[in-house]
Every structure is written in structure tokens, then in C-alpha cells.
C-alpha atoms as a PDB file:
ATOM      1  CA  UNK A   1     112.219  -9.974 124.795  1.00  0.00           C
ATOM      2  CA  UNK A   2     113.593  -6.927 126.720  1.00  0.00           C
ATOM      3  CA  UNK A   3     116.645  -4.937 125.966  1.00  0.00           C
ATOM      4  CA  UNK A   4     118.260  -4.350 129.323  1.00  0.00           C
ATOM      5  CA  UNK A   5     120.452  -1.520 128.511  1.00  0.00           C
ATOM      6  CA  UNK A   6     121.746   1.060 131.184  1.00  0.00           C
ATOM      7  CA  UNK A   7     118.620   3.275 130.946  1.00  0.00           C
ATOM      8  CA  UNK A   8     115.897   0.621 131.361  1.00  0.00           C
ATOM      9  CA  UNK A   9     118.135  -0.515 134.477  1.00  0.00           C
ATOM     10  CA  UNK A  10     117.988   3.264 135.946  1.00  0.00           C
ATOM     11  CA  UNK A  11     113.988   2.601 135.246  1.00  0.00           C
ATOM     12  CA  UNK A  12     113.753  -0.052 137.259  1.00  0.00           C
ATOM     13  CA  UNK A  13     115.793   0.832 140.105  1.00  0.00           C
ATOM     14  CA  UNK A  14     113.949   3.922 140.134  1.00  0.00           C
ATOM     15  CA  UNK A  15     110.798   2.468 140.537  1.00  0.00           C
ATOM     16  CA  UNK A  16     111.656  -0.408 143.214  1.00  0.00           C
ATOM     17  CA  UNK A  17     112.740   2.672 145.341  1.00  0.00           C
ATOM     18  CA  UNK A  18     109.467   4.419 144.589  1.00  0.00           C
ATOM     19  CA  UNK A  19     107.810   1.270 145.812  1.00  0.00           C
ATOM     20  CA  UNK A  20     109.800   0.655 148.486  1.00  0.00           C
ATOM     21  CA  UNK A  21     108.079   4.061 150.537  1.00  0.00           C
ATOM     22  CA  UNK A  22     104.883   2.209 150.798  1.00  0.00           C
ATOM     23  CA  UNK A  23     106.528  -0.628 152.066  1.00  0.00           C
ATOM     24  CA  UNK A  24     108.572   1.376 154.497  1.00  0.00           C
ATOM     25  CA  UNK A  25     105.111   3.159 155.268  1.00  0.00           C
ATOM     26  CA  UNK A  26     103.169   0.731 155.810  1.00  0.00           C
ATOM     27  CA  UNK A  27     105.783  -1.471 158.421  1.00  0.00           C
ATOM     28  CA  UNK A  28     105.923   1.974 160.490  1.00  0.00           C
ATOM     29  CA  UNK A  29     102.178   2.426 160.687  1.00  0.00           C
ATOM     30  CA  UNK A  30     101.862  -1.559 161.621  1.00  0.00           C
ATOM     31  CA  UNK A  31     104.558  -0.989 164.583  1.00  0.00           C
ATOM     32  CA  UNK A  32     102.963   2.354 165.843  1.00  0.00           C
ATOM     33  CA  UNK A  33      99.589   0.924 165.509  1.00  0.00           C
ATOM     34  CA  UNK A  34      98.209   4.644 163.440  1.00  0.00           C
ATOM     35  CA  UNK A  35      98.751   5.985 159.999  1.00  0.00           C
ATOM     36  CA  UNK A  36     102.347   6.979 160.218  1.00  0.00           C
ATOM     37  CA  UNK A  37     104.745   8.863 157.018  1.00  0.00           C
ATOM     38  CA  UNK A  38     108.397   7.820 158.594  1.00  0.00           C
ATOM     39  CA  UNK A  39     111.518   9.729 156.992  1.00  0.00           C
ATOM     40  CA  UNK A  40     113.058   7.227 154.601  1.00  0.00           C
ATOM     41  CA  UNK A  41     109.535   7.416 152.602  1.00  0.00           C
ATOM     42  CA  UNK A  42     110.540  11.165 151.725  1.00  0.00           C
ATOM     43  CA  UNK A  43     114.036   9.486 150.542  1.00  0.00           C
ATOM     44  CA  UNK A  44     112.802   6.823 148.666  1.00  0.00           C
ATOM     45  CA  UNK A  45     110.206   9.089 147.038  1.00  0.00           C
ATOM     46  CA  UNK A  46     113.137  11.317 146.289  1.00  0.00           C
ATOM     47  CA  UNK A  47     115.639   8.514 144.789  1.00  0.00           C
ATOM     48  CA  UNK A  48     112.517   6.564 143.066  1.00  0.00           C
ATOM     49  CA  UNK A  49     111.290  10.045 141.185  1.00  0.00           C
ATOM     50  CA  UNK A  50     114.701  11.516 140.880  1.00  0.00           C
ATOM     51  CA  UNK A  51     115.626   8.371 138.536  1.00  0.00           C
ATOM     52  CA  UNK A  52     112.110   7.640 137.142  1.00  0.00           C
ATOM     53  CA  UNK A  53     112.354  11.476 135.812  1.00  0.00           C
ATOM     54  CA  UNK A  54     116.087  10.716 134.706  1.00  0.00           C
ATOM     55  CA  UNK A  55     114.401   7.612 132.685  1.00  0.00           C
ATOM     56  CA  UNK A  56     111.266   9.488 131.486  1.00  0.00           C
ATOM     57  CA  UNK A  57     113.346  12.235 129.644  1.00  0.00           C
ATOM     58  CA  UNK A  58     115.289   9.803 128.197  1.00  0.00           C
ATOM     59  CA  UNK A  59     112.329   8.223 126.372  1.00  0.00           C
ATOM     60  CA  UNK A  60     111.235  11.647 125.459  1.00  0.00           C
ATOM     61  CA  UNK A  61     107.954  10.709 127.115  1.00  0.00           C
ATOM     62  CA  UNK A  62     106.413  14.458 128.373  1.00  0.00           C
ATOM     63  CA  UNK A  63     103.377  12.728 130.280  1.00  0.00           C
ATOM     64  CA  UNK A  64     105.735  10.847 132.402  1.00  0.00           C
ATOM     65  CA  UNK A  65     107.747  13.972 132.891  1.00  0.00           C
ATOM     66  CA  UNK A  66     105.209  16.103 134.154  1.00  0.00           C
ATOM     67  CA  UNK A  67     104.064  13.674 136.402  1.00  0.00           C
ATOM     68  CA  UNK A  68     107.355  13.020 137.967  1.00  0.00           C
ATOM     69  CA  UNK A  69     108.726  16.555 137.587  1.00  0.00           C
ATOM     70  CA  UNK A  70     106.658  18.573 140.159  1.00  0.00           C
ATOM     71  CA  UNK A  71     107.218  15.458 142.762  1.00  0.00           C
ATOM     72  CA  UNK A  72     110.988  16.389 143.124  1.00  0.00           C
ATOM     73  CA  UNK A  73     110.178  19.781 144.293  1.00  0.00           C
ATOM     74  CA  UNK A  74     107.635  18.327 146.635  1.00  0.00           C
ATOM     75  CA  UNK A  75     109.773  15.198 148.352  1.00  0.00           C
ATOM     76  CA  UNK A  76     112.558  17.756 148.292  1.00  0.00           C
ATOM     77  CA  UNK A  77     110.326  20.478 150.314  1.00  0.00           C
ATOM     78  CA  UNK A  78     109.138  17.718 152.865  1.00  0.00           C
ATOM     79  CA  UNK A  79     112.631  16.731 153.702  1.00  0.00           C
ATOM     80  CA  UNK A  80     114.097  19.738 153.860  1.00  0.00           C
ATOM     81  CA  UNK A  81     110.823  20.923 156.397  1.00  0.00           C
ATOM     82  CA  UNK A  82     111.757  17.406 158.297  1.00  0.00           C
ATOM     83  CA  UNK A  83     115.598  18.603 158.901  1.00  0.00           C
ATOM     84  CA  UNK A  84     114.614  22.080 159.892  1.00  0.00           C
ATOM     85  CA  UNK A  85     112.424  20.875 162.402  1.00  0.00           C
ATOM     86  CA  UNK A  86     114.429  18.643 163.779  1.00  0.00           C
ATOM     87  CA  UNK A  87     117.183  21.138 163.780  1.00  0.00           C
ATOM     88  CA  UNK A  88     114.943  23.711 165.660  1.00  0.00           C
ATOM     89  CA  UNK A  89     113.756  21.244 168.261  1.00  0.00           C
ATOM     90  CA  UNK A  90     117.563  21.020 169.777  1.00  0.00           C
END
């Protein structure tokens, strides 16, 4: 049925960690009772798109690679925005 080889597995991962940031999203907006974005979704967005990308280049598949390409750059800019804030609030 499926070939499970090491790439399909990187696939997979990768998108249960993309998945898991609306999880994560939506059990921080239920416990502060608003809309909130809490910091691991910016990580799993990261880890999920970093390996989805990693599994869309190797199937040489260019739509999937623009549209996980540009994300990296943005989950990457959010964090990185997160940390410095933090850091300047000390």
C-alpha cells in the first residue's frame, strides 16, 4: 500500500508538528478565554515547515516548495521578534 521509507516518515512527522500549533492554539485560547498565538505554535510551525520543505524538495514537487519556503522566513522572524522582546522587557 504505502512505502514507508525514511523520507515519507520525515513527511509525516513534519506535518503532525504542523498540526500540532492549532492544537496548542486552540488549548491556550480555551484557558485564557480570547484568541491567543502562545510560543510553541511559532516552534511547531517552524519544525512542521522546516521538515515538510525538507520532504517537498525531495519529491521535486515546486508547488509544495513555494508554499512552505517563504513560511520558514516568517515562523523564523516571529520567534526571533518573541525573544527580543522578551529580552528587552528585563
Amino acid at each position: 500500500m504505502f512505502d514507508f521509507n525514511f523520507i515519507m516518515i520525515i513527511g509525516l512527522i513534519g506535518q503532525g508538528l504542523f498540526s500540532m500549533r492549532f492544537i496548542v492554539q486552540w488549548i491556550a485560547s480555551e484557558k485564557a478565554g480570547k484568541s491567543v498565538v502562545p510560543f510553541s505554535f511559532w516552534l511547531f510551525s517552524l519544525g512542521g515547515s522546516l521538515l515538510l520543505l525538507i520532504y517537498a524538495i525531495y519529491r521535486k514537487d515546486p508547488v509544495f516548495i513555494l508554499g512552505q519556503a517563504p513560511n520558514l522566513l516568517i515562523y523564523s522572524r516571529n520567534i526571533w521578534l518573541i525573544k527580543k522582546n522578551k529580552a528587552t522587557e528585563k
